[in-house]
Every structure is written in C-alpha cells, then in structure tokens.
Protein backbone atom coordinates (compact mmCIF):
# COMPACT_ATOMS: atom_id res chain seq x y z
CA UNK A 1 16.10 -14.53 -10.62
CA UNK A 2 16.40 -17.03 -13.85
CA UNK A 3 19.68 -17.77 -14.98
CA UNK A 4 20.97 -20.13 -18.17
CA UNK A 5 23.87 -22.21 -16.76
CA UNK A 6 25.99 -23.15 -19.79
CA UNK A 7 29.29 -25.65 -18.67
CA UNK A 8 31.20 -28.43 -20.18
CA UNK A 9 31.64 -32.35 -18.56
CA UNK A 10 33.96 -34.28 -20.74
CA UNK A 11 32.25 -34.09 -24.54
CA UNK A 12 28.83 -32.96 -23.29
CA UNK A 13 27.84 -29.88 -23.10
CA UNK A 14 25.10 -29.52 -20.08
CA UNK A 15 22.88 -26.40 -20.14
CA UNK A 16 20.80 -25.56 -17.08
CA UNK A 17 18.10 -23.54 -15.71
CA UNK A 18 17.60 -21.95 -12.47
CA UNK A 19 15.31 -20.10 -11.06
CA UNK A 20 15.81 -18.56 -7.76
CA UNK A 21 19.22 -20.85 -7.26
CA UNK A 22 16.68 -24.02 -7.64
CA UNK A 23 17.23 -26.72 -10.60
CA UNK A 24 14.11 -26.12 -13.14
CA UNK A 25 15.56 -27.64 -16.35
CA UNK A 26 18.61 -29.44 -17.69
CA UNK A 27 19.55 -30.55 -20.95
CA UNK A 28 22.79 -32.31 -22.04
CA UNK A 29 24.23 -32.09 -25.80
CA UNK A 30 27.52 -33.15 -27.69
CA UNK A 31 28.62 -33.24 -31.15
CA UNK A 32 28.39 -37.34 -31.72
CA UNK A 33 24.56 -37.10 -30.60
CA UNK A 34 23.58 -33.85 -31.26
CA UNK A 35 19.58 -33.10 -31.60
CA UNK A 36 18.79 -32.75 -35.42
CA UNK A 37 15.37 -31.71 -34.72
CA UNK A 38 14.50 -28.64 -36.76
CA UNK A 39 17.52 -29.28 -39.16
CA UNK A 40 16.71 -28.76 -42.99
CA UNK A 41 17.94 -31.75 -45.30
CA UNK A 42 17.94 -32.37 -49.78
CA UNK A 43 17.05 -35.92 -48.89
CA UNK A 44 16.82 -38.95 -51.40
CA UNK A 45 14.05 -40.85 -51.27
CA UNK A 46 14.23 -44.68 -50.98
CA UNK A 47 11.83 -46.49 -50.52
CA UNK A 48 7.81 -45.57 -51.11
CA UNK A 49 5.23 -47.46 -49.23
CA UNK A 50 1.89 -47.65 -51.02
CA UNK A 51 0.33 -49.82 -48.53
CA UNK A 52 1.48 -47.46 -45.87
CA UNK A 53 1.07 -44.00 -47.46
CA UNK A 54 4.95 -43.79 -46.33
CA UNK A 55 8.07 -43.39 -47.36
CA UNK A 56 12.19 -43.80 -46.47
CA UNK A 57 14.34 -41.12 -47.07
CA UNK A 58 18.18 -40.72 -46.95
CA UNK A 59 19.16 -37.60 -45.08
CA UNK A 60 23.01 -38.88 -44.42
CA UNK A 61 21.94 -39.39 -41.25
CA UNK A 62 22.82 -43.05 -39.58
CA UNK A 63 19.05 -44.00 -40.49
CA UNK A 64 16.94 -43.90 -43.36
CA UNK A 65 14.15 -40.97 -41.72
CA UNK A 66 10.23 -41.74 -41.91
CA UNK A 67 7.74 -39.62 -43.71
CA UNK A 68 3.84 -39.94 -44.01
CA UNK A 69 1.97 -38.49 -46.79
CA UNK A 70 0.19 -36.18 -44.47
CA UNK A 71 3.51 -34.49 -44.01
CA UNK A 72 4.10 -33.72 -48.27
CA UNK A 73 0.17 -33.04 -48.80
CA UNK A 74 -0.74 -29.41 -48.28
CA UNK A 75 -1.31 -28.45 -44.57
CA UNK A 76 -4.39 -27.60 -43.11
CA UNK A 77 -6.18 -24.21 -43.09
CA UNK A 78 -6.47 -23.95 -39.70
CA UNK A 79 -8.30 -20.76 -40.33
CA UNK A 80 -10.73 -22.14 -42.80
CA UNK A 81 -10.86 -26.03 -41.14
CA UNK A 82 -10.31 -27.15 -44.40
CA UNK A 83 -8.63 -30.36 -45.09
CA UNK A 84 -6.26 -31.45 -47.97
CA UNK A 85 -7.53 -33.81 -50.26
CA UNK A 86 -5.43 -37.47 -49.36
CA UNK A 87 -3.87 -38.69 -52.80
CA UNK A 88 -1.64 -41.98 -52.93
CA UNK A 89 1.39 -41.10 -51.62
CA UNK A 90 3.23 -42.59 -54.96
CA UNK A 91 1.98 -39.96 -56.78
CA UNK A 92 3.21 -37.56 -54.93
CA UNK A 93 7.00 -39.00 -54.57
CA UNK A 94 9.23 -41.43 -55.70
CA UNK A 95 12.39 -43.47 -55.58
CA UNK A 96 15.46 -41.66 -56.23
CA UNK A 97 13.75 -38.41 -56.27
CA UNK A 98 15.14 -35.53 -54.18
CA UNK A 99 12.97 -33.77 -51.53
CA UNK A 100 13.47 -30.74 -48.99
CA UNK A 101 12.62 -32.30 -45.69
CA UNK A 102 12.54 -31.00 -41.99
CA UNK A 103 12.89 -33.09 -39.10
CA UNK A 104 9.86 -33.01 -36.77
CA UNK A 105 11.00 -35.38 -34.66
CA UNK A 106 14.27 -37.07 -33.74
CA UNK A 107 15.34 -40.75 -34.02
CA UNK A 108 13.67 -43.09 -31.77
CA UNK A 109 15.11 -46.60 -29.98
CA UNK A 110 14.76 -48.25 -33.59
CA UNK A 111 12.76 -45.50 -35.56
CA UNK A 112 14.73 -43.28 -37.75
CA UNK A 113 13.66 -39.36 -37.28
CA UNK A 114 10.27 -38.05 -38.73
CA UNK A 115 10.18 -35.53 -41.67
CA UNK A 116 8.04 -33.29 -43.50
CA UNK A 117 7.99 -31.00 -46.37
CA UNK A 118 6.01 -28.21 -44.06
CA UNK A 119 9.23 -26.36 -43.28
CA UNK A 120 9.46 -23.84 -40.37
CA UNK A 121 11.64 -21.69 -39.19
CA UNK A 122 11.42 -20.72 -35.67
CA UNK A 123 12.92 -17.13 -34.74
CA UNK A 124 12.11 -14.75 -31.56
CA UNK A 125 8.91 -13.38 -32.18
CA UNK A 126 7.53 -15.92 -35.22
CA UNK A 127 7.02 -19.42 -36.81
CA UNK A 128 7.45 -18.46 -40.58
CA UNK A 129 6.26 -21.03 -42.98
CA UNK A 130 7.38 -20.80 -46.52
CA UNK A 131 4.95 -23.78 -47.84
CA UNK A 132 1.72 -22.80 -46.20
CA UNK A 133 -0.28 -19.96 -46.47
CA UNK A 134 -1.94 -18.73 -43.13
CA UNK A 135 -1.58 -16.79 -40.02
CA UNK A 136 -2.17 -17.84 -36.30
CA UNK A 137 -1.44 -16.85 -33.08
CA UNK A 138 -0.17 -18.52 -30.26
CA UNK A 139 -3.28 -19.87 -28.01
CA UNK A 140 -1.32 -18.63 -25.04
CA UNK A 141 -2.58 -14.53 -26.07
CA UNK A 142 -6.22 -14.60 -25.35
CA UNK A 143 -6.69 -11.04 -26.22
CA UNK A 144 -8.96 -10.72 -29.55
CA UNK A 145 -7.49 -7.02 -30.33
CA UNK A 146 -3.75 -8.07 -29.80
CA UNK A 147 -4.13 -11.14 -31.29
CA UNK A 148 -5.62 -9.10 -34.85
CA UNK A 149 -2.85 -6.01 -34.52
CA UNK A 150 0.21 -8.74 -34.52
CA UNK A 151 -1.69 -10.57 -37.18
CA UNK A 152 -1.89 -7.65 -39.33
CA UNK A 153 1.90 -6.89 -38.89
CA UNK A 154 2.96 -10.19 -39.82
CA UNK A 155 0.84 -10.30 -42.74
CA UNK A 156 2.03 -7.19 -43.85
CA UNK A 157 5.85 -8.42 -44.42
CA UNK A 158 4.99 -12.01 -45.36
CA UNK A 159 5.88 -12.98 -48.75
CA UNK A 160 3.04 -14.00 -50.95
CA UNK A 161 1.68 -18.20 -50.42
CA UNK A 162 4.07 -18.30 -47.52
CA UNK A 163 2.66 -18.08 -43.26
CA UNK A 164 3.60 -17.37 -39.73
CA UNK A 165 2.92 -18.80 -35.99
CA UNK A 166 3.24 -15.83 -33.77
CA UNK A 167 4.78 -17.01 -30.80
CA UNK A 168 3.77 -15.94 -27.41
CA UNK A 169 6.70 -13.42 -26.17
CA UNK A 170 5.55 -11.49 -30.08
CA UNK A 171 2.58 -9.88 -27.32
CA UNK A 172 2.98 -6.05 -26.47
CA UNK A 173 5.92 -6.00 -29.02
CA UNK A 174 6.03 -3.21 -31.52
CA UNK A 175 5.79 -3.38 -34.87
CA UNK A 176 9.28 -2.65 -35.69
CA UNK A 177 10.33 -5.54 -33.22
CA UNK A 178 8.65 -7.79 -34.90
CA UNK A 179 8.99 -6.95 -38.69
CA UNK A 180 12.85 -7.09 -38.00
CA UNK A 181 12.45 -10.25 -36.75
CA UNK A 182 10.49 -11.79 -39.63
CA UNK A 183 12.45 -10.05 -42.64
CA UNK A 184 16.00 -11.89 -41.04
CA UNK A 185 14.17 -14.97 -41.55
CA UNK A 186 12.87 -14.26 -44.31
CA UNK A 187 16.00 -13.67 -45.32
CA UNK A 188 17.69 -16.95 -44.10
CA UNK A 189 15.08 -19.17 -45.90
CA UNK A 190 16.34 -17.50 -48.93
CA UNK A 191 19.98 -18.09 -48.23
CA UNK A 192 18.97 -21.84 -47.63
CA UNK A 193 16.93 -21.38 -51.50
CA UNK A 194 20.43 -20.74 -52.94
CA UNK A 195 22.71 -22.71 -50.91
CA UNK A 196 24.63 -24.67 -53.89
CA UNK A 197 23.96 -28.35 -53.84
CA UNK A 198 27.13 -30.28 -54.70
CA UNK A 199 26.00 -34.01 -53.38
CA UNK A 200 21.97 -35.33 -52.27
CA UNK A 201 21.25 -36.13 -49.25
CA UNK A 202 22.78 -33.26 -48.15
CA UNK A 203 21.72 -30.85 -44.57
CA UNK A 204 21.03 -27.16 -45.86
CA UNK A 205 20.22 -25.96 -42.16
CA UNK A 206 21.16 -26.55 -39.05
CA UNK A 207 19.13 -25.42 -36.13
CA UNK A 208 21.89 -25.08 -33.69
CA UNK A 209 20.71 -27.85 -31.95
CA UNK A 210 19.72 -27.28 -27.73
CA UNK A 211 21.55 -24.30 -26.85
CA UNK A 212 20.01 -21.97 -29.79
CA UNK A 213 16.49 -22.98 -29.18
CA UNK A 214 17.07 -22.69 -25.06
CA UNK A 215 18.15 -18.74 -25.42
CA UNK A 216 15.59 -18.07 -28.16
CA UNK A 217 12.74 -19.36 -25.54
CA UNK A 218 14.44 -17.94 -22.91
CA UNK A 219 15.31 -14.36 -23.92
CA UNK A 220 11.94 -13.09 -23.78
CA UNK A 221 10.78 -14.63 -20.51
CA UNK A 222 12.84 -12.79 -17.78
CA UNK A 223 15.99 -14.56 -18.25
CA UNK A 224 18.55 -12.11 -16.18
CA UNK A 225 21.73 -13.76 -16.78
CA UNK A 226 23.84 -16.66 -18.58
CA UNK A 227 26.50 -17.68 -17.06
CA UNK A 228 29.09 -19.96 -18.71
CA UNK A 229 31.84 -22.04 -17.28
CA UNK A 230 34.85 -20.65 -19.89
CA UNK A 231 35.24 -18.04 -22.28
CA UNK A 232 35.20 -20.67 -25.57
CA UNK A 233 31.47 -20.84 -25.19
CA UNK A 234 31.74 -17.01 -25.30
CA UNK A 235 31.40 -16.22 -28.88
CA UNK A 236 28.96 -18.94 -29.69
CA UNK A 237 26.21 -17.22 -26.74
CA UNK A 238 27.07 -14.34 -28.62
CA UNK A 239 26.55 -14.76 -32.06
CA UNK A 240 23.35 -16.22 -31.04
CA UNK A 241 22.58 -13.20 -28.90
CA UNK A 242 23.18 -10.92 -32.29
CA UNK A 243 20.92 -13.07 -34.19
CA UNK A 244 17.88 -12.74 -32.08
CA UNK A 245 18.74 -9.02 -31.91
CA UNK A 246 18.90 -9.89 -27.45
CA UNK A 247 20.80 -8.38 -25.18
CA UNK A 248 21.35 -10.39 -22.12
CA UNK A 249 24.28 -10.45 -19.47
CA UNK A 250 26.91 -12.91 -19.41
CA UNK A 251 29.02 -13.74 -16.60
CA UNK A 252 32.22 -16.59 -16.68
CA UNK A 253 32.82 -18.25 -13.37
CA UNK A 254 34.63 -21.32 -13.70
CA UNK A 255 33.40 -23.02 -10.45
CA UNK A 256 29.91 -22.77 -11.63
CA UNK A 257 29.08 -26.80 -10.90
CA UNK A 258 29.21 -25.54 -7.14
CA UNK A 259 26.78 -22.57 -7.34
CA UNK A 260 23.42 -23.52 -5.71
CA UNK A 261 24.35 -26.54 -5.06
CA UNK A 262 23.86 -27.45 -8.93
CA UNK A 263 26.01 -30.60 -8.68
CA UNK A 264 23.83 -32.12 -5.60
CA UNK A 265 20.63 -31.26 -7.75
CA UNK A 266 22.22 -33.07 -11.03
CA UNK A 267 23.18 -36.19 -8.94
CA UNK A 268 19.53 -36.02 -7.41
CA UNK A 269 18.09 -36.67 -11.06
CA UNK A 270 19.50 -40.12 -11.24
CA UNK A 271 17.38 -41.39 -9.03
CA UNK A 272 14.06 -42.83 -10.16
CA UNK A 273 12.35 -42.07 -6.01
CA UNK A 274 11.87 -38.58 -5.31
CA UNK A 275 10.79 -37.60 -1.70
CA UNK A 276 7.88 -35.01 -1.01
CA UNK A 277 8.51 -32.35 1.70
CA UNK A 278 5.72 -33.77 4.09
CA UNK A 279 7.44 -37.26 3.73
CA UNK A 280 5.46 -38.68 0.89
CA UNK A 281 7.55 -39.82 -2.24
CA UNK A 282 6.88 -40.38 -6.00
CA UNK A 283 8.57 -42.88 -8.32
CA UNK A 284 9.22 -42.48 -11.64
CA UNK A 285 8.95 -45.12 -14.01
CA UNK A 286 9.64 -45.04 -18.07
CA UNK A 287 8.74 -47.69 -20.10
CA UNK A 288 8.73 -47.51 -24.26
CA UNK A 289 5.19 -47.26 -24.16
CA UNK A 290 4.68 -44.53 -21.57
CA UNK A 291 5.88 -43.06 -18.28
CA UNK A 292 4.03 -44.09 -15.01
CA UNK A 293 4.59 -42.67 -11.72
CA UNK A 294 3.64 -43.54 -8.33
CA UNK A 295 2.29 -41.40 -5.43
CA UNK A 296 2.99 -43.28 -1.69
CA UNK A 297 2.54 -41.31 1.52
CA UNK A 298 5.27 -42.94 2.99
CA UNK A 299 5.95 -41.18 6.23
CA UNK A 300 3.52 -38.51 6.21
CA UNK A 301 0.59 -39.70 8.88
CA UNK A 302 -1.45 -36.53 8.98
CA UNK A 303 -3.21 -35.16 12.13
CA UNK A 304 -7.08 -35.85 10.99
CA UNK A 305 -8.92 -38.20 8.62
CA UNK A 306 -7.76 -40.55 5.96
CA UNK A 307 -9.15 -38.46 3.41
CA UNK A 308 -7.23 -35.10 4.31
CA UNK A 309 -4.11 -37.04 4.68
CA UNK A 310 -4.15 -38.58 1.75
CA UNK A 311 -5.34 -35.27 -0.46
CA UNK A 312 -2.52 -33.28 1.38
CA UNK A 313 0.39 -36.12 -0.22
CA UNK A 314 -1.49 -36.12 -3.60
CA UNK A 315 -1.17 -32.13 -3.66
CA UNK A 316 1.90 -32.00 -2.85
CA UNK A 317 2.60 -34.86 -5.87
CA UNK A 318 0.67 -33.12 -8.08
CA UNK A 319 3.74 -29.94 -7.53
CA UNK A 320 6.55 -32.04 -7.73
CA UNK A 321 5.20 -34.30 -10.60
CA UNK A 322 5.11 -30.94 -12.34
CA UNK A 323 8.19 -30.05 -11.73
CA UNK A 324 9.89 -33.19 -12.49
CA UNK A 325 8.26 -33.40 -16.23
CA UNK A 326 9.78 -29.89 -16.91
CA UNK A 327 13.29 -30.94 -15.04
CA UNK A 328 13.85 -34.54 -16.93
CA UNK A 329 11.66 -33.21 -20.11
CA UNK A 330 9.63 -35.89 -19.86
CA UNK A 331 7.47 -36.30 -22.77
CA UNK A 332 4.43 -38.68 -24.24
CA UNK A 333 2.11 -40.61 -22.23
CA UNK A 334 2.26 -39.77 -18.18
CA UNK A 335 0.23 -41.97 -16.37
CA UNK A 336 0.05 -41.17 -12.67
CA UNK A 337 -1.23 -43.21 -10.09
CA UNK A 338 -2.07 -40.69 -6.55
CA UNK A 339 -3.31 -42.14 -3.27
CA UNK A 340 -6.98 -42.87 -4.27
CA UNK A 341 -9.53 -39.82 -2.75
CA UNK A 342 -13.07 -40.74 -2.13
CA UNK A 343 -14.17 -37.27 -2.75
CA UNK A 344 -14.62 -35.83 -5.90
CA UNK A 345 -14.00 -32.17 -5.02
CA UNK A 346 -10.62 -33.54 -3.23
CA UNK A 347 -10.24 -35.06 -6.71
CA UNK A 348 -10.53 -31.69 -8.48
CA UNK A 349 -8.22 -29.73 -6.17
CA UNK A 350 -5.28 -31.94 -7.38
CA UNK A 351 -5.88 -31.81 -11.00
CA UNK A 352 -6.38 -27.85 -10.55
CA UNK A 353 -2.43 -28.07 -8.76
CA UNK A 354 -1.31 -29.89 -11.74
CA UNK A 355 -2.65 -27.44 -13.94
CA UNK A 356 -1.90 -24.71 -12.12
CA UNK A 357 2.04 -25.50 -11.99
CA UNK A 358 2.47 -26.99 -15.34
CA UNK A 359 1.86 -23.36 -16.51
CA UNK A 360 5.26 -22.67 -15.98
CA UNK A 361 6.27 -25.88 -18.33
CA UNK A 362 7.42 -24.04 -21.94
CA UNK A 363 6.18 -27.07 -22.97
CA UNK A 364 2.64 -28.13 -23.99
CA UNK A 365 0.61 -30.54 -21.28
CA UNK A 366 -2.36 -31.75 -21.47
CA UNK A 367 -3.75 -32.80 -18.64
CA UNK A 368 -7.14 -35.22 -18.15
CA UNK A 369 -9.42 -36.20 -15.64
CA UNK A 370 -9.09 -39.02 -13.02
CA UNK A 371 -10.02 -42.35 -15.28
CA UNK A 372 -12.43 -44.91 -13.45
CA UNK A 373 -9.50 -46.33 -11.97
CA UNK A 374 -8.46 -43.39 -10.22
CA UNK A 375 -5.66 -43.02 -12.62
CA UNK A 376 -4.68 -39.12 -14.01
CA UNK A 377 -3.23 -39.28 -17.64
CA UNK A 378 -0.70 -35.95 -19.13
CA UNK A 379 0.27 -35.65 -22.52
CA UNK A 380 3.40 -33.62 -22.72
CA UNK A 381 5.86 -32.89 -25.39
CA UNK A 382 9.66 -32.64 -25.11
CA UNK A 383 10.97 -29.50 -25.32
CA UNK A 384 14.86 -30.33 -26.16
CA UNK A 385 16.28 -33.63 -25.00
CA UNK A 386 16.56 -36.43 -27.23
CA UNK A 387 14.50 -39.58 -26.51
C-alpha cells in the first residue's frame, strides 16, 4: 500500500510517503522558502565573466543566479555524441541583456541558484525540450522494441527543432496516453511564449514547487491513495490531478500525524544515530563538502567468526543506508565507512544490497566499489528538498 500524506505544521507544508504504514520519504515546503527549481525566469544579465566563461543574472530572486556557458551553448546530441563548439561566453551574452533561463539547481549556503537556457518541461509521460532537437528514452526501459515504438510516437507530435526525454512510467502506455500528454505541454510552453512581459527579471513559470513534482512521480508508480489533513489542500491535489489527466483517491482525516505512527517516525529523523535491527547503528554525518556515515556493530556479537559478524552488520547498513538517503533526500557525495571485511566476496555481497535497495530510490545513485581504504563512495541526487 503507498500513500502521499499531505498535512500542514505552522507555515510548512510537510508531504510524506508511506509505504506499507512505514516512513519512505518526507519533504517539507512553505511559501517564504519555496523550491524554485524548474521555475522559468526573463532574467537580466549582470555581470559576464570572461575569465570564467560565466555569468550573473537577476531573476528577482534574493540572489543574483549563476550560469556557465555550457548551459547557453547548444546541448549535446546525445544520439550523435556530438559536442557543441565552446565560443567565449561574451559573445554569446551580455550586460543588460534579457535571457529565458531555467533553474537547474536551487540556491546553495552562499551560491545563488544555477540556470540554463536548455528549458524543460517535465509532464507525466515526457521531458519536452523546446531548444534541443533529439529524442531519448529513459535508461530505466531496457527493451530495444519499446524503447523505438515510444520514440516514434513522440517524434510524431514534436514540433520541428524542439525534443523529448521519455520518462520511465511512458512504458506499456498507448499512444493516445502519451500524445495527450505531450500536446498539453506543448501547449503550455506556448502559453509561457506569449505571456506579456510588463517588467525584466520577471518568473514566466512556476513549477509548483514539491507537491506537483511528488504526484507527477508518484501517479504512475502504484500510488493508492493521498490523504490530506483538511479540505483547503483539496482543490490544489485536484487541479493537479486534472492536469496530469490522474485519477487517484483522496481521503481527509484530520488526525493524520497519528496514523502509523508518522509523528514517532518524523521525530526519529532528527537524530543523526540510527540503530540497526541486530543492534548495530549508523551515524550520519553532513559536512559542505560531502556526507559521511559510519557503520559500528555496537551490540550485535554474532554466534561465529569475526568475519560473518561483521558482514551480517555491514548488510544490514548497506539496507538502512539506503533507506535513509531516500528518507532525508540526501544528495552529493556519500562516503560510507562499514566494518572493514577481509574477504572480497563478503565485500561484494554488500555493495550488491546497496544496489539492490537503492532501486527503489526515484532518485539516481551511483554507487562505486570499496576504495583501498575500505571506504564505499554514492553519488546521489536530490529529488525535492532544498539544500
């Protein structure tokens, strides 16, 4: 059972996921510090870089955003493997001109947010992109015949020089499904063409921020119910809902922070020491460079040898480590440091666990081998939260 928890603490909004009454992911949102990642802005540009290939630009944000040339140069062919040709990035842009930027990324510590000029739009089944002119599919379909027949739908109902990212839930869908899908946002990059510009910087689109982007992943992949905490929040799920063309049930109870035990899982997240089930523990440490986190056996003694002790607390790790990146949306560099294992093919059953469970991450990890220190490193990117 997978259920999107949607209730209201003071200004925040907090927006959980549970699966089988268990705690899975949880984002948090409000209106002073909403995410603006996705958001389409006229920006002014500032300040260009030579030196850096970079330039400022004023979104009317709080900070003056970042862009590189690589994000106003022409984007790869990833079909082709060809590469733009770099030019100096003030010959591209420069101060005082206006430019249609999207947010990559959001506003970091002292960074202001990343832009580019490659807009996308995400929507149910697609990624379309009016400024570049290919077609891929999601690496998550491995099948060559499905991945040409959804492929030869989208290119049938893309506009001419513009391209799509087929998403992974697009697989099995008809063609109807899908061309539907891709003509409404179509037609919603054409509404933000002709939105009438009255002052620059100025946002043309807004993403909708957590909530829109949680159902849209969501709909698709078994998601039985949303339940919300009071009927304001009603017509917002809704309108969403009617967007993606989704039907999903909705359900108000308004002592929702007591169902499975959600508040006892929330309070559990502020702690930085999580305990395994065979009494081993993990800690969880961020610093600006990276995230590291520690594997201790703690109580767990084991029956036989060192070796199986120790690989039996580094497996179970590996599960909750997994867990824990999805459930705080951890995101960047993960460096973990398990109970060194003498045995290489002890080595490779825990990096096949943390494989193995971060397939149910929507997000993308990487994970690599154990380094010659017996350290594991993950690359993972946030899915919602701002960092």
């Amino acid at each position: 059972m997978k259920e999107l928890v949607i209730c209201n603490s003071k200004d925040n909004k907090l927006i959980c996921l549970i699966e089988d009454e268990e705690l899975v992911e949880k984002y948090e949102e409000n209106e002073q510090n909403k995410s603006i990642e996705g958001n389409i802005y006229i920006g002014k540009v500032q300040n260009v870089i030579t030196g850096l290939q970079s330039a400022f630009v004023n979104i009317g944000e709080k900070r003056n955003a970042f862009i590189h040339v690589k994000d106003i140069l022409p984007k790869v062919d990833i079909v082709k493997k060809e590469k733009p040709k770099e030019r100096p990035i003030n010959e591209l842009i420069k101060s005082g001109e206006p430019i249609i930027v999207e947010v990559k990324k959001e506003a970091v510590d002292k960074k202001g947010p990343r832009l580019s000029t490659h807009i996308s739009l995400t929507s149910r089944f697609t990624v379309f992109m009016p400024n570049s002119d290919f077609v891929t599919v999601s690496s998550k379909i491995e099948n060559d015949a499905e991945k040409d027949r959804l492929k030869n739908i989208v290119r049938k109902y893309l506009p001419e020089g513009s391209g799509a990212i087929i998403r992974t839930v697009a697989e099995g869908k008809n063609e109807e499904d899908i061309r539907s899908d891709l003509l409404k946002t179509i037609d919603k990059w054409k509404d933000i063409q002709n939105i009438s510009i009255d002052k620059i910087p100025q946002k043309i689109y807004d993403k909708g921020g957590v909530l829109k982007k949680t159902i849209i992943d969501l709909v698709d992949n078994k998601l039985d119910k949303i339940i919300l905490e009071n009927e304001e929040d009603l017509e917002q799920i809704q309108l969403i809902l009617d967007e993606i063309n989704a039907n999903v049930e909705i359900e108000i109870d308004k002592d929702i922070l007591n169902q499975y035990s959600l508040k006892k899982q929330l309070e559990a997240l502020e702690n930085n020491k999580i305990w395994l089930k065979n009494g081993g523990f993990i800690t969880i440490d961020k610093t600006e460079a990276l995230v590291a986190i520690d594997v201790n056996s703690g109580k767990f003694i084991g029956k036989k040898d060192v070796e199986e002790t120790i690989t039996k607390v580094n497996l179970e790790a590996a599960k909750e480590i997994s867990k824990q990146l999805r459930l705080r949306d951890i995101s960047g560099i993960i460096i973990i440091d398990f109970i060194d294992m003498q045995e290489d093919k002890n080595k490779q059953l825990v990096i096949k666990e943390i494989i193995k469970n971060s397939k149910k991450d929507r997000s993308k990890v990487q994970v690599e081998e154990f380094t010659k220190l017996n350290l594991m490193e993950i690359t993972r990117k946030h899915i919602n939260s701002k960092k």
